[in-house]
C-alpha atoms as a PDB file:
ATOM      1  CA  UNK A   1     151.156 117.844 142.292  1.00  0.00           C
ATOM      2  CA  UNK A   2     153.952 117.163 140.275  1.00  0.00           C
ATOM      3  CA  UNK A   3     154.481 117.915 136.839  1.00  0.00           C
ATOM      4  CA  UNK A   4     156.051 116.512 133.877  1.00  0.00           C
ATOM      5  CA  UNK A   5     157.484 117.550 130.326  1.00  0.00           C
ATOM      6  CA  UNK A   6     155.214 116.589 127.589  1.00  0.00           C
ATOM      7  CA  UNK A   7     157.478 115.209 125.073  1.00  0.00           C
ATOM      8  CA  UNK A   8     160.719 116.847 124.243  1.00  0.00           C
ATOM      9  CA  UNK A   9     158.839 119.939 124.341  1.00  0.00           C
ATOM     10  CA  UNK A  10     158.942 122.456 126.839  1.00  0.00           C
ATOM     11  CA  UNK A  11     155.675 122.401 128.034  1.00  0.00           C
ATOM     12  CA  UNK A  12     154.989 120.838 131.600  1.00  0.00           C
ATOM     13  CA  UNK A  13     151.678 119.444 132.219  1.00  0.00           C
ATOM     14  CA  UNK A  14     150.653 118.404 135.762  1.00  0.00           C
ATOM     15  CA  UNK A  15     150.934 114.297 136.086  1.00  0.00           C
ATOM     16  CA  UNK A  16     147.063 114.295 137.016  1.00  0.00           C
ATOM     17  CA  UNK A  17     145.190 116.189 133.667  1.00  0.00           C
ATOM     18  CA  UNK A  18     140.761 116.787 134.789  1.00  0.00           C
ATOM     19  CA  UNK A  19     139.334 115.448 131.715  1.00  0.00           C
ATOM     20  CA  UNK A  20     135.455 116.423 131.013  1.00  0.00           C
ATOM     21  CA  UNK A  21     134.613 113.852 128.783  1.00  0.00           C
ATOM     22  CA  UNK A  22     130.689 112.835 129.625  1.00  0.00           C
ATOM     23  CA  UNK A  23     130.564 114.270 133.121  1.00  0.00           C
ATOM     24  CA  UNK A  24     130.269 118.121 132.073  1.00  0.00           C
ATOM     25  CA  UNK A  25     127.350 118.861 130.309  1.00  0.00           C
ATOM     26  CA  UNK A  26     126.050 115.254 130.224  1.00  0.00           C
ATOM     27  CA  UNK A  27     126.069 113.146 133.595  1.00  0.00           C
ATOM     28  CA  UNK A  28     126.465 116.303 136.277  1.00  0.00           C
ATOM     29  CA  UNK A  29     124.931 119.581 136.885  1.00  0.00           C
ATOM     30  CA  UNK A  30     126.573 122.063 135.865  1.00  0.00           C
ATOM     31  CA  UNK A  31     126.897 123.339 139.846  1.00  0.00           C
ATOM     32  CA  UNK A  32     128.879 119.658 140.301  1.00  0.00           C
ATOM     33  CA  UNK A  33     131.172 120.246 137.741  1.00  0.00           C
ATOM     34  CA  UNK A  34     131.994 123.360 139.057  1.00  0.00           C
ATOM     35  CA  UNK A  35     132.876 122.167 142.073  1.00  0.00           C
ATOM     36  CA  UNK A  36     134.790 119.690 140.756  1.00  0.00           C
ATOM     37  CA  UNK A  37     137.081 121.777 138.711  1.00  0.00           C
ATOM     38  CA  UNK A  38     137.611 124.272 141.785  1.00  0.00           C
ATOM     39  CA  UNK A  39     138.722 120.962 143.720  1.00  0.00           C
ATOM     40  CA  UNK A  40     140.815 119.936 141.011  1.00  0.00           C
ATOM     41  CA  UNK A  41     142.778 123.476 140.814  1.00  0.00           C
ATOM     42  CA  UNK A  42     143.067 123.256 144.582  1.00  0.00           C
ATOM     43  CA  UNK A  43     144.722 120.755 144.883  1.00  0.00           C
ATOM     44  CA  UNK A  44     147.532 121.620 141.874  1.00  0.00           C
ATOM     45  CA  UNK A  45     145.544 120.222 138.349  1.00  0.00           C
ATOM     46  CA  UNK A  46     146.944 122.765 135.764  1.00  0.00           C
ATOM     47  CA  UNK A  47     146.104 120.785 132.992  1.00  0.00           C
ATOM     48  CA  UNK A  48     142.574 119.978 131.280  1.00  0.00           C
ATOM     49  CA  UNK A  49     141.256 118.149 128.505  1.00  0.00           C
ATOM     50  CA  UNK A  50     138.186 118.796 126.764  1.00  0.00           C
ATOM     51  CA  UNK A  51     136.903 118.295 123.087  1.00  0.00           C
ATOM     52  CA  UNK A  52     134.256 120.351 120.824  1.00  0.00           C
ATOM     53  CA  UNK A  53     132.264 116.889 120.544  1.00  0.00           C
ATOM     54  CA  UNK A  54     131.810 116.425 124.133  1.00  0.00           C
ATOM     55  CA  UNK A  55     128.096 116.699 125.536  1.00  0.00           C
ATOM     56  CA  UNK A  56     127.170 118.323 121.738  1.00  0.00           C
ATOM     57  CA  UNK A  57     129.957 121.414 122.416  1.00  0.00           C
ATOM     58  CA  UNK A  58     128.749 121.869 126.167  1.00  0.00           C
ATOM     59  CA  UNK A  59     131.479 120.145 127.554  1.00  0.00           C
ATOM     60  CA  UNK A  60     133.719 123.012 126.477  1.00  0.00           C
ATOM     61  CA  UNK A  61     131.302 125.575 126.875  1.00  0.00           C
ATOM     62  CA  UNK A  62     131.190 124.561 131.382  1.00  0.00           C
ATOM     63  CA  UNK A  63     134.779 124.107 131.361  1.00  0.00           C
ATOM     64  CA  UNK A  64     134.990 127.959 130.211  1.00  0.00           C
ATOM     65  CA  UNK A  65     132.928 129.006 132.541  1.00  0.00           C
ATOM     66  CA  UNK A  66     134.676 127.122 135.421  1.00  0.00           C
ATOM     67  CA  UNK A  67     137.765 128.642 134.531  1.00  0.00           C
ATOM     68  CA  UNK A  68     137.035 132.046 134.069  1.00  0.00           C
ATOM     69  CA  UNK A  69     138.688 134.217 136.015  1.00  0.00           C
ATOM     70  CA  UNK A  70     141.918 132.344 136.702  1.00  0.00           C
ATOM     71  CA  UNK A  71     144.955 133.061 135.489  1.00  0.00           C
ATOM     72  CA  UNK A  72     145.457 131.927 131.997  1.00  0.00           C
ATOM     73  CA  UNK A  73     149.550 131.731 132.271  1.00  0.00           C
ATOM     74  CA  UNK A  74     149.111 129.269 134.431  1.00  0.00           C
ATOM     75  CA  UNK A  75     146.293 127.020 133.123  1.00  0.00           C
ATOM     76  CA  UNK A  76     147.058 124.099 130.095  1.00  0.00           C
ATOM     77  CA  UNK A  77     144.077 123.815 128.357  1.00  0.00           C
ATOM     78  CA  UNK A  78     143.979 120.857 125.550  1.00  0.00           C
ATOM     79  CA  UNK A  79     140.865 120.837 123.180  1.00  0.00           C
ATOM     80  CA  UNK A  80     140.052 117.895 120.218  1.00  0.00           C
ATOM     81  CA  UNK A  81     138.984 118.247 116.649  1.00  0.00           C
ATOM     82  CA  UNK A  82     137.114 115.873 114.620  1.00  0.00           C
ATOM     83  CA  UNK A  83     133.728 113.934 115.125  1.00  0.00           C
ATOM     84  CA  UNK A  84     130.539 116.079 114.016  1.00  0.00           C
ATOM     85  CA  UNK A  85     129.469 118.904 115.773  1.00  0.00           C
ATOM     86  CA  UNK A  86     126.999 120.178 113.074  1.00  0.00           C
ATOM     87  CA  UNK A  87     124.423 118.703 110.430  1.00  0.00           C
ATOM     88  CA  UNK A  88     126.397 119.829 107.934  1.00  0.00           C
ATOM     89  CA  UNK A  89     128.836 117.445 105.279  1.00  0.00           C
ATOM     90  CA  UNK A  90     131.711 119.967 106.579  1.00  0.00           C
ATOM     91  CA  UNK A  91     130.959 119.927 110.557  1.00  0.00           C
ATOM     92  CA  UNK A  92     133.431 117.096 110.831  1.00  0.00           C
ATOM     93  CA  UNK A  93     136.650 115.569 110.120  1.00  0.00           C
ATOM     94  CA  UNK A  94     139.897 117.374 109.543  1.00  0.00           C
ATOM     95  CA  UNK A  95     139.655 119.440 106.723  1.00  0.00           C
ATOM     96  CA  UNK A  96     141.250 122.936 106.160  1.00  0.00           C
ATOM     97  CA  UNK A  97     137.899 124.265 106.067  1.00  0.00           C
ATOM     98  CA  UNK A  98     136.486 122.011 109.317  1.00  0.00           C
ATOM     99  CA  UNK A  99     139.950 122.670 111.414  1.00  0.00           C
ATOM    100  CA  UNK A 100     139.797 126.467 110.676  1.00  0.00           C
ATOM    101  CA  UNK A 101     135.779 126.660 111.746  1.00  0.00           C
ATOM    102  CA  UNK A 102     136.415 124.658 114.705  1.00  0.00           C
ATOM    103  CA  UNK A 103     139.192 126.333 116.451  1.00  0.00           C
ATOM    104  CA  UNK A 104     137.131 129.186 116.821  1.00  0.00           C
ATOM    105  CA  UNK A 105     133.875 128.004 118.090  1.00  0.00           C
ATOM    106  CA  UNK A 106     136.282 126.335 120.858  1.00  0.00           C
ATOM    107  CA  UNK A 107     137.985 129.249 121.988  1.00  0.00           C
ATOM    108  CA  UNK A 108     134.791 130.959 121.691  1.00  0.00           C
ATOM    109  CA  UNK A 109     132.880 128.443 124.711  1.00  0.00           C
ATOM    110  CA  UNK A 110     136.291 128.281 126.388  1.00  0.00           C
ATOM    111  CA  UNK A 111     136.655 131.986 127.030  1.00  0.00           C
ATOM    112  CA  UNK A 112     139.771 131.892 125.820  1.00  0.00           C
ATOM    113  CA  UNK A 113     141.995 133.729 122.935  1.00  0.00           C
ATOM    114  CA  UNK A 114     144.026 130.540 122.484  1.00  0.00           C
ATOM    115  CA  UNK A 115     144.818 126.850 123.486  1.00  0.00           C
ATOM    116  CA  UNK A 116     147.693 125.439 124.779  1.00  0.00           C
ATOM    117  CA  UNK A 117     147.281 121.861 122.867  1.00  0.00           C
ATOM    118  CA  UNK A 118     145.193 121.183 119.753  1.00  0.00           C
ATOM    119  CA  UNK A 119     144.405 117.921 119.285  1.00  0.00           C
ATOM    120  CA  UNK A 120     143.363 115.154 116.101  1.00  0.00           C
ATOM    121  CA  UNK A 121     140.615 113.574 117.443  1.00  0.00           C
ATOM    122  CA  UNK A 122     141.422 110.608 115.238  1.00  0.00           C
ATOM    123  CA  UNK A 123     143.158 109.754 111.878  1.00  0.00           C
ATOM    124  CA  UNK A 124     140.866 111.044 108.789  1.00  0.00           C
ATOM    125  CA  UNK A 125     141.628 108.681 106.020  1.00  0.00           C
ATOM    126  CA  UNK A 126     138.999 110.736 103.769  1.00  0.00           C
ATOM    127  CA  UNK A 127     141.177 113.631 104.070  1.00  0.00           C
ATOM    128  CA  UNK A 128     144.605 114.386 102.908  1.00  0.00           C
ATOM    129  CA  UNK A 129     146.997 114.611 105.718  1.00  0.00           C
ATOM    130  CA  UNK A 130     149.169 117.425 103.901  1.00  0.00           C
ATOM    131  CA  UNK A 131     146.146 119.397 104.242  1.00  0.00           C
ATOM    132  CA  UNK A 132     145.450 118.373 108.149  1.00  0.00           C
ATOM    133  CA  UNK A 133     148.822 119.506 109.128  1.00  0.00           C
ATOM    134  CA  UNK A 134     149.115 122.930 106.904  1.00  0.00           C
ATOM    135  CA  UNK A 135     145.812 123.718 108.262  1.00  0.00           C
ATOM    136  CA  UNK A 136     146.933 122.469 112.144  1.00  0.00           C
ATOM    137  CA  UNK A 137     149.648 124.699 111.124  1.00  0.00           C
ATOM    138  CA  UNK A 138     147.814 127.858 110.323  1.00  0.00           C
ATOM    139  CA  UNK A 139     146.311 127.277 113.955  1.00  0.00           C
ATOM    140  CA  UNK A 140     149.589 127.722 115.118  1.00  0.00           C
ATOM    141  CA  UNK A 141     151.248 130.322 113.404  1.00  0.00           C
ATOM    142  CA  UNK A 142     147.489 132.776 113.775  1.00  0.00           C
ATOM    143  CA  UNK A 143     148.361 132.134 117.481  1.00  0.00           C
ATOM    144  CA  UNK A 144     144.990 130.104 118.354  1.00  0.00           C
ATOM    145  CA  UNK A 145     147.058 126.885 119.911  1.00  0.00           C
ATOM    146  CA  UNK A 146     150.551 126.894 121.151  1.00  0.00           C
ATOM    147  CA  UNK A 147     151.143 123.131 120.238  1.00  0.00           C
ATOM    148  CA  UNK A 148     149.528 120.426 118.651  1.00  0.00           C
ATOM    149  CA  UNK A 149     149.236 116.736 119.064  1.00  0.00           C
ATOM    150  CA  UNK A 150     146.803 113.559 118.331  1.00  0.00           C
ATOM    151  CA  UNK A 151     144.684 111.176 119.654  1.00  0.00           C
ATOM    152  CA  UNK A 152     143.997 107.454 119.002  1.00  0.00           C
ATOM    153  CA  UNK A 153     146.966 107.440 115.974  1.00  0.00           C
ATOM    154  CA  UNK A 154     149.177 104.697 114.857  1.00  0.00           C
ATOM    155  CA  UNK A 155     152.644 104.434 114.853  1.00  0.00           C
ATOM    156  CA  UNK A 156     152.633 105.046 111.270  1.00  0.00           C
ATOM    157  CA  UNK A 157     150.302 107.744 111.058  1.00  0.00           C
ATOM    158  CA  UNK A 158     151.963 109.630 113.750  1.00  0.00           C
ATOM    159  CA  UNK A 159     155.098 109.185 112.175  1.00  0.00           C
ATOM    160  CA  UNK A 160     154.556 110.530 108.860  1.00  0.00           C
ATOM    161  CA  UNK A 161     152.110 113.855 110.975  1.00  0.00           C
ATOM    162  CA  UNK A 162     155.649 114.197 112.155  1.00  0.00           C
ATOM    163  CA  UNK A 163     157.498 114.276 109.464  1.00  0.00           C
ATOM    164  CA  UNK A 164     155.231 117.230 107.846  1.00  0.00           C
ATOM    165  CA  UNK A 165     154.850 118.932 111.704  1.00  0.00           C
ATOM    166  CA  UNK A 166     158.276 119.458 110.945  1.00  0.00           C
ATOM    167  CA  UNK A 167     158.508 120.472 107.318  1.00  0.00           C
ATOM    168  CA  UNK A 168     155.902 122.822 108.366  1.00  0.00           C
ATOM    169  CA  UNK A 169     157.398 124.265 111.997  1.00  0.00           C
ATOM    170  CA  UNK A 170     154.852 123.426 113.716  1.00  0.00           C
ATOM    171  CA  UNK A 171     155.290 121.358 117.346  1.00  0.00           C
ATOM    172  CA  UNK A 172     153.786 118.028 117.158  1.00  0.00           C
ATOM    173  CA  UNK A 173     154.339 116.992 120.588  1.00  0.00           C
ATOM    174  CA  UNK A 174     152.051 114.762 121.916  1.00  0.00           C
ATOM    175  CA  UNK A 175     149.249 111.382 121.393  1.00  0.00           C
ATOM    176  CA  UNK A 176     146.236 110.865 123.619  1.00  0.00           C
ATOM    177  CA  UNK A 177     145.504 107.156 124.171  1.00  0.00           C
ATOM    178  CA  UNK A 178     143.601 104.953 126.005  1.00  0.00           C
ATOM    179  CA  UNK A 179     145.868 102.882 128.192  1.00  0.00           C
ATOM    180  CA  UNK A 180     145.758 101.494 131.818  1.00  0.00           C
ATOM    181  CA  UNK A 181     146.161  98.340 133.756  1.00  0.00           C
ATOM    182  CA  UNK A 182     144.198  96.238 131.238  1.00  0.00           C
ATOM    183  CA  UNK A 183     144.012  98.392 127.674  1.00  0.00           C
ATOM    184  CA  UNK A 184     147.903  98.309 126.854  1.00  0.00           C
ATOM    185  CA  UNK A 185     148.044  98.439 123.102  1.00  0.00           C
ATOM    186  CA  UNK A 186     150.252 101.187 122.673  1.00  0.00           C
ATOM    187  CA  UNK A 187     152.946  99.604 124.439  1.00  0.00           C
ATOM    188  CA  UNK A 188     154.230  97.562 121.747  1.00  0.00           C
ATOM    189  CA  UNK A 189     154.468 100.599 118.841  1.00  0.00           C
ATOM    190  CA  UNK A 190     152.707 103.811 119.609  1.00  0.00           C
ATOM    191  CA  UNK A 191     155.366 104.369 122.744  1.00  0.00           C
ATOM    192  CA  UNK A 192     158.549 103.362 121.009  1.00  0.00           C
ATOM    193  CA  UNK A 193     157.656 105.817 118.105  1.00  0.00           C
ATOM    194  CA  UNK A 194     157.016 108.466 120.075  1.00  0.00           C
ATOM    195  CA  UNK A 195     159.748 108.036 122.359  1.00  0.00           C
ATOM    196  CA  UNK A 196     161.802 108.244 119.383  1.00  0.00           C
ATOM    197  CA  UNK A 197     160.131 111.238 117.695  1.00  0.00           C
ATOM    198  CA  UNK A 198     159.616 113.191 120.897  1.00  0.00           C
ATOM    199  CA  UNK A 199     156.211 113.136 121.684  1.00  0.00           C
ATOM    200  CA  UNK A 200     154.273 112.260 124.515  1.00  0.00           C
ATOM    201  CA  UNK A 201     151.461 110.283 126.196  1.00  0.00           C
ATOM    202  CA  UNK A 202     147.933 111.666 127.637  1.00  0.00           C
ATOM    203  CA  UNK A 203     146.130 109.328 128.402  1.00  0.00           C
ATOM    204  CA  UNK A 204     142.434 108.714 128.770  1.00  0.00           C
ATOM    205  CA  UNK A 205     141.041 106.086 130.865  1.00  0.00           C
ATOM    206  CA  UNK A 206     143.713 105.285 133.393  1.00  0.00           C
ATOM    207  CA  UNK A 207     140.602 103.838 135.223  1.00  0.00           C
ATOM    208  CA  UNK A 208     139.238 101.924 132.908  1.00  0.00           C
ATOM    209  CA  UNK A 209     135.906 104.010 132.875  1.00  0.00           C
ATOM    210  CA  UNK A 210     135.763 103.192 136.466  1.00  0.00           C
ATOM    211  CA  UNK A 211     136.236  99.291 136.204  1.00  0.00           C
ATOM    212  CA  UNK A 212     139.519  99.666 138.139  1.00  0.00           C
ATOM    213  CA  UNK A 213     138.444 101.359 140.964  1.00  0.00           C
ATOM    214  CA  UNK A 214     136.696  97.686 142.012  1.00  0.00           C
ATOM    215  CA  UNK A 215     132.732  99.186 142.240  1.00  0.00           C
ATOM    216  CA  UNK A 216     131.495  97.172 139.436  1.00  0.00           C
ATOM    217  CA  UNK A 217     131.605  93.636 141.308  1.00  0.00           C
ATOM    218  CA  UNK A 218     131.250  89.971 139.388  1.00  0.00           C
ATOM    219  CA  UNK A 219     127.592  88.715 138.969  1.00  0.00           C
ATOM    220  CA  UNK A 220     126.135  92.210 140.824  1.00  0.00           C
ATOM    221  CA  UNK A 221     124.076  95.175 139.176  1.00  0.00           C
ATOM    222  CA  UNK A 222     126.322  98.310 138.426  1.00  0.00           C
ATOM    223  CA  UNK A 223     125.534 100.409 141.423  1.00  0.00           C
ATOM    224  CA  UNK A 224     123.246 103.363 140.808  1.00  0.00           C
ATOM    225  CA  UNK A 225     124.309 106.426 138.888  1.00  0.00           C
ATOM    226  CA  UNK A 226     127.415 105.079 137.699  1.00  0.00           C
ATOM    227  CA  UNK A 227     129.458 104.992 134.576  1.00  0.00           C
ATOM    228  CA  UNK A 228     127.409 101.891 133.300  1.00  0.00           C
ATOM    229  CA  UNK A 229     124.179 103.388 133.900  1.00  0.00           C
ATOM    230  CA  UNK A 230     124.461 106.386 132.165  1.00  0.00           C
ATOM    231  CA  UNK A 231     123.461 106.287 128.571  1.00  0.00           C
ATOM    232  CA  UNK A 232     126.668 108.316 127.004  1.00  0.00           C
ATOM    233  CA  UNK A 233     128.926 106.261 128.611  1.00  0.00           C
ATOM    234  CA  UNK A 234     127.887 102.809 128.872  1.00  0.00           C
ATOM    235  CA  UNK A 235     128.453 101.801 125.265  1.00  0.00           C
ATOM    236  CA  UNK A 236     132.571 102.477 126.409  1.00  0.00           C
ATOM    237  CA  UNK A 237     132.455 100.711 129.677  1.00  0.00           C
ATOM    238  CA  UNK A 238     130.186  97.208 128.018  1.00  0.00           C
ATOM    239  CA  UNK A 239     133.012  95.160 127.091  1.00  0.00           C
ATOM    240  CA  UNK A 240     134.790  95.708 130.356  1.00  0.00           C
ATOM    241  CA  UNK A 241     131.674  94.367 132.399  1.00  0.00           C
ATOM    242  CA  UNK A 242     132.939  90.663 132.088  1.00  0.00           C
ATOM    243  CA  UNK A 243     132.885  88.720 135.265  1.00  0.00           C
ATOM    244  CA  UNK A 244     136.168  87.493 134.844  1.00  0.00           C
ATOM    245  CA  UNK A 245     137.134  90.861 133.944  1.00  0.00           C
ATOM    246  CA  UNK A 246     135.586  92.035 137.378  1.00  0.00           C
ATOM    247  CA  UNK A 247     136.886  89.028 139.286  1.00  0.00           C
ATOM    248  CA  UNK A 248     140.692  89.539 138.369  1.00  0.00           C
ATOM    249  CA  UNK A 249     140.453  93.431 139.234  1.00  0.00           C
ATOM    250  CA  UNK A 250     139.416  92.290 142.780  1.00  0.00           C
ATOM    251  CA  UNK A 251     142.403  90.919 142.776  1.00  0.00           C
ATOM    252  CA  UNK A 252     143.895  94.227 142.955  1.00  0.00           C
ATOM    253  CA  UNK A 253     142.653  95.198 145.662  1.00  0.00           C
ATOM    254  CA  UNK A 254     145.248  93.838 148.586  1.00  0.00           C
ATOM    255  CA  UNK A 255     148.165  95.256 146.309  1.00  0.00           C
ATOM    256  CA  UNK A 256     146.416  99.082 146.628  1.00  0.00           C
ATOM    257  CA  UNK A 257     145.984  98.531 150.280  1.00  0.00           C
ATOM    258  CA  UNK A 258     149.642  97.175 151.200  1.00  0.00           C
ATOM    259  CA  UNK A 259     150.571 100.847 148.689  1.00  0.00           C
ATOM    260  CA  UNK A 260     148.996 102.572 151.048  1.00  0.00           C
ATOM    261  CA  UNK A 261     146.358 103.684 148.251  1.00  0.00           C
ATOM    262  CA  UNK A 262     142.563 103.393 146.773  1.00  0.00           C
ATOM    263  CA  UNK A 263     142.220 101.092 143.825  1.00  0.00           C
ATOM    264  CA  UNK A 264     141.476 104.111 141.395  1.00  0.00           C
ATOM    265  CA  UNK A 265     145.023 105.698 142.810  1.00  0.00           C
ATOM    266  CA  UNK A 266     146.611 102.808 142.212  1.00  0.00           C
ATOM    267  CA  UNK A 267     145.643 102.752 138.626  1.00  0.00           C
ATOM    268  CA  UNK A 268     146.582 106.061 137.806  1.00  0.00           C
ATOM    269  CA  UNK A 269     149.959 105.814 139.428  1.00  0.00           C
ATOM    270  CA  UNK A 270     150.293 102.483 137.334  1.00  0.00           C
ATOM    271  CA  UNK A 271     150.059 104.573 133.922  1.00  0.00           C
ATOM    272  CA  UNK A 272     152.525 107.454 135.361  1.00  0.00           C
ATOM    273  CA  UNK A 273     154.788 104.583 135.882  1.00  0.00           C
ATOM    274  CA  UNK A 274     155.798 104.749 132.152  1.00  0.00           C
ATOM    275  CA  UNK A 275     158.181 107.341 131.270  1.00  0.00           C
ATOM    276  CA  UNK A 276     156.659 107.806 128.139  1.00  0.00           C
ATOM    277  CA  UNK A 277     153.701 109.269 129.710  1.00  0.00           C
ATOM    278  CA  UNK A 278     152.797 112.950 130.514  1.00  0.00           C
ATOM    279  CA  UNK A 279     149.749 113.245 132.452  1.00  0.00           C
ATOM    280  CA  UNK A 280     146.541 110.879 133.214  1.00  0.00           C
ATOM    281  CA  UNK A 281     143.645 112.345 132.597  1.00  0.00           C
ATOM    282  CA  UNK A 282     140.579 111.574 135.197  1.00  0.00           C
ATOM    283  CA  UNK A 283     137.042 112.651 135.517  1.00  0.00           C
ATOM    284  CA  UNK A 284     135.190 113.637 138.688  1.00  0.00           C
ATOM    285  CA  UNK A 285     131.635 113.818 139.378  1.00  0.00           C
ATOM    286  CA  UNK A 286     132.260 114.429 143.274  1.00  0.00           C
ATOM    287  CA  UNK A 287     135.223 116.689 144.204  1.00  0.00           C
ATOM    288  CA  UNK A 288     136.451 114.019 146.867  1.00  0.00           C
ATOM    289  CA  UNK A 289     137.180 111.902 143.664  1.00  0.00           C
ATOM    290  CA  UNK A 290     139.946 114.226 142.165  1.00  0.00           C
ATOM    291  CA  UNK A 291     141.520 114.511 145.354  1.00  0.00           C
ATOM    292  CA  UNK A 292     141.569 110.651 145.638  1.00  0.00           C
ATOM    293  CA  UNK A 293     143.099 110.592 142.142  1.00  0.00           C
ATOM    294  CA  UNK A 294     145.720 113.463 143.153  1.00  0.00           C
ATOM    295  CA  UNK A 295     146.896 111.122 145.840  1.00  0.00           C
ATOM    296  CA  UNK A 296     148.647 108.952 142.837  1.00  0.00           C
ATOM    297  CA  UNK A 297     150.979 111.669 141.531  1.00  0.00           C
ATOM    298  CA  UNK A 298     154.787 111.347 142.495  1.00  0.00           C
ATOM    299  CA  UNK A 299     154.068 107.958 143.632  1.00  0.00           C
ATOM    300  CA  UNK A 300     156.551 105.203 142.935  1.00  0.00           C
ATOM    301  CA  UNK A 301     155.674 101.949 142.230  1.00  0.00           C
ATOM    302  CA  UNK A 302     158.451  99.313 142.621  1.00  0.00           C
ATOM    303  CA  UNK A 303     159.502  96.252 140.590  1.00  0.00           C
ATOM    304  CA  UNK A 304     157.340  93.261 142.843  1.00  0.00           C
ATOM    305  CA  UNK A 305     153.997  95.394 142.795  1.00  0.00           C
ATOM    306  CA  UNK A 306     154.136  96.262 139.073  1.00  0.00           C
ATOM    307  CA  UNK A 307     154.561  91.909 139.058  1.00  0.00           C
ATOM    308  CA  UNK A 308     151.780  91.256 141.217  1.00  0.00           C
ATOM    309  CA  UNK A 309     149.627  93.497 139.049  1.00  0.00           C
ATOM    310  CA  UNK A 310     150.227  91.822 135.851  1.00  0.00           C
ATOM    311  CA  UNK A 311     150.042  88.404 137.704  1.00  0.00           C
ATOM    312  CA  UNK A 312     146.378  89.333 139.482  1.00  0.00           C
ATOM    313  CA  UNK A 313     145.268  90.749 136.066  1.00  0.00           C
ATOM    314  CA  UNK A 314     146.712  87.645 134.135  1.00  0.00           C
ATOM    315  CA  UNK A 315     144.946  87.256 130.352  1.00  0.00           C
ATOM    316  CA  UNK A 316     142.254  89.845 130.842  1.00  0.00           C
ATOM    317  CA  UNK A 317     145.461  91.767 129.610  1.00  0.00           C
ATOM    318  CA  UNK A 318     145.013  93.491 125.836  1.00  0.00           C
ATOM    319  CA  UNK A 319     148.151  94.298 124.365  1.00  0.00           C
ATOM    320  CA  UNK A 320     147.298  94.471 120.301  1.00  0.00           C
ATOM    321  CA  UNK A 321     148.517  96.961 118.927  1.00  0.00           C
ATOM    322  CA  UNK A 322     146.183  96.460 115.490  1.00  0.00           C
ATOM    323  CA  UNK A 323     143.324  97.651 118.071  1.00  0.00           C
ATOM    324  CA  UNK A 324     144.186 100.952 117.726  1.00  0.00           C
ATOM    325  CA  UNK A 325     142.080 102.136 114.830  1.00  0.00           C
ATOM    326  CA  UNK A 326     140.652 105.173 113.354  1.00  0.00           C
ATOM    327  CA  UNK A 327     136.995 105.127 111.817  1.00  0.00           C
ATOM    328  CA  UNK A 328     136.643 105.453 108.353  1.00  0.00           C
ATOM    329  CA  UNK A 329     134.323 107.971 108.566  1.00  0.00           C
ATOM    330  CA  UNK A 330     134.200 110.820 110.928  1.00  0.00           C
ATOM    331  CA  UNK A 331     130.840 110.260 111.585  1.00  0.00           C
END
């Protein structure tokens, strides 16, 4: 496992982040995602992702118990503020009072006294961002989170977080995207900004919820117990379940296997191809998964295949940077 620099900063991350988003507390048992975590520290993962909203808080709450007992120097572990976690008015969003309350129920279900990497879920427009970042801030300096970052931000937004990151002393230092073979939208703005201002990429979905790794055939039933099937992740994966969509990936197929690598390896070592980017974060609900993904870190991809990818792909290819969007309501 290699690792990477995340940003200007100096934290390292390793290039392959375990991400829990549906699988823990949702689509596995609990003994699965166990397993899948052990696997994933085996074979050199010292970075993972999680988020209060996951699974209704669970997410968080298995991820603390698969790590307990390892040694916390040595562990990066990223959580996300924002969507609703309560009933109440105030159980979302980014608020002073919502940031502050939510810090410590995570560190409370991850067993831990602080994070490495705070996150923004997403932009709140119904909140002042002077008050987000003073209150990210306070994080900080009470010594809950060692660095902060967002997730799903414009280039403008992130820009002017920056700005008062740094009026404030705080590290901004990375953004959490979406982005992968087909979902490029960041390419265009996000990247350039934060090359500029020193952040870096996380990104989510180097797989394309699974599409990339070539199971989801054209004109065929998603096979059983899949991403598609499964009712918190489905909505994510609909759009991608085009046949043309599915047909071009196919394509992809000959290029893995003359790189000497699985479809889904050859996805994530397409993301770690940009320099902007930190770590890809995947999801496992079978340890032999994660060490397929593994397989993609310090993996160099040269000039022809990155041009046979974008020529098998062709104009299944997104690349709008208006499609990255907060909701107007953290709801």
């Amino acid at each position: 496992m290699e690792h990477r620099h995340l940003g200007r900063s100096g934290l390292l991350v390793s290039e392959i982040s375990y991400g829990n988003w549906i699988t823990h507390g949702s689509q596995v048992e609990e003994e699965a995602a166990l397993a899948c975590v052990q696997a994933a520290l085996e074979l050199g993962v010292t970075t993972f992702d999680t988020a209060d909203v996951y699974a209704g808080t669970k997410a968080e709450a298995v991820l603390g118990r698969a790590l307990a007992g390892e040694r916390r120097e040595g562990l990066e572990i990223c959580t996300k503020v924002f969507w609703a976690t309560g009933p109440g008015p105030n159980d979302r969003g980014l608020s002073r009072k919502h940031i502050s309350e939510a810090i410590n129920g995570s560190l409370r279900r991850l067993q831990t006294d602080y994070v490495d990497l705070y996150q923004a879920h997403r932009f709140d427009h119904t909140t002042p961002l002077e008050e987000t970042m003073a209150a990210f801030a306070d994080v900080v300096h009470a010594g809950k989170a060692l660095y902060i970052g967002v997730s799903e931000w414009r280039a403008e937004e992130i820009r002017q977080a920056k700005a008062l990151a740094d009026q404030l002393r705080v590290p901004l230092v990375s953004n959490q995207p979406q982005y992968n073979m087909i979902w490029r939208v960041i390419e265009a703005d996000v990247v350039p900004t934060c090359e500029d201002l020193g952040l870096g990429q996380i990104v989510w979905s180097p797989i394309a919820q699974g599409v990339l790794t070539g199971k989801y055939l054209p004109g065929a039933e998603p096979p059983a117990n899949s991403r598609a099937t499964d009712p918190s992740g489905a909505n994510f994966i609909a759009r991608l379940l085009d046949d043309e969509v599915l047909r071009r990936v196919q394509n992809l197929a000959p290029i893995a296997a003359d790189c000497g690598l699985s479809m889904a390896a050859l996805a994530v070592a397409w993301v770690l191809q940009n320099d902007n980017v930190a770590s890809a974060i995947v999801g496992a609900t079978r340890p032999e998964q994660e060490r397929d993904n593994v397989t993609a870190s310090g993996v160099k991809l040269e000039a022809d295949v990155l041009k046979r990818i974008d020529e098998a792909l062709g104009d299944i290819v997104v690349t709008d940077p208006a499609l990255t969007q907060s909701p107007r309501s953290p709801r």
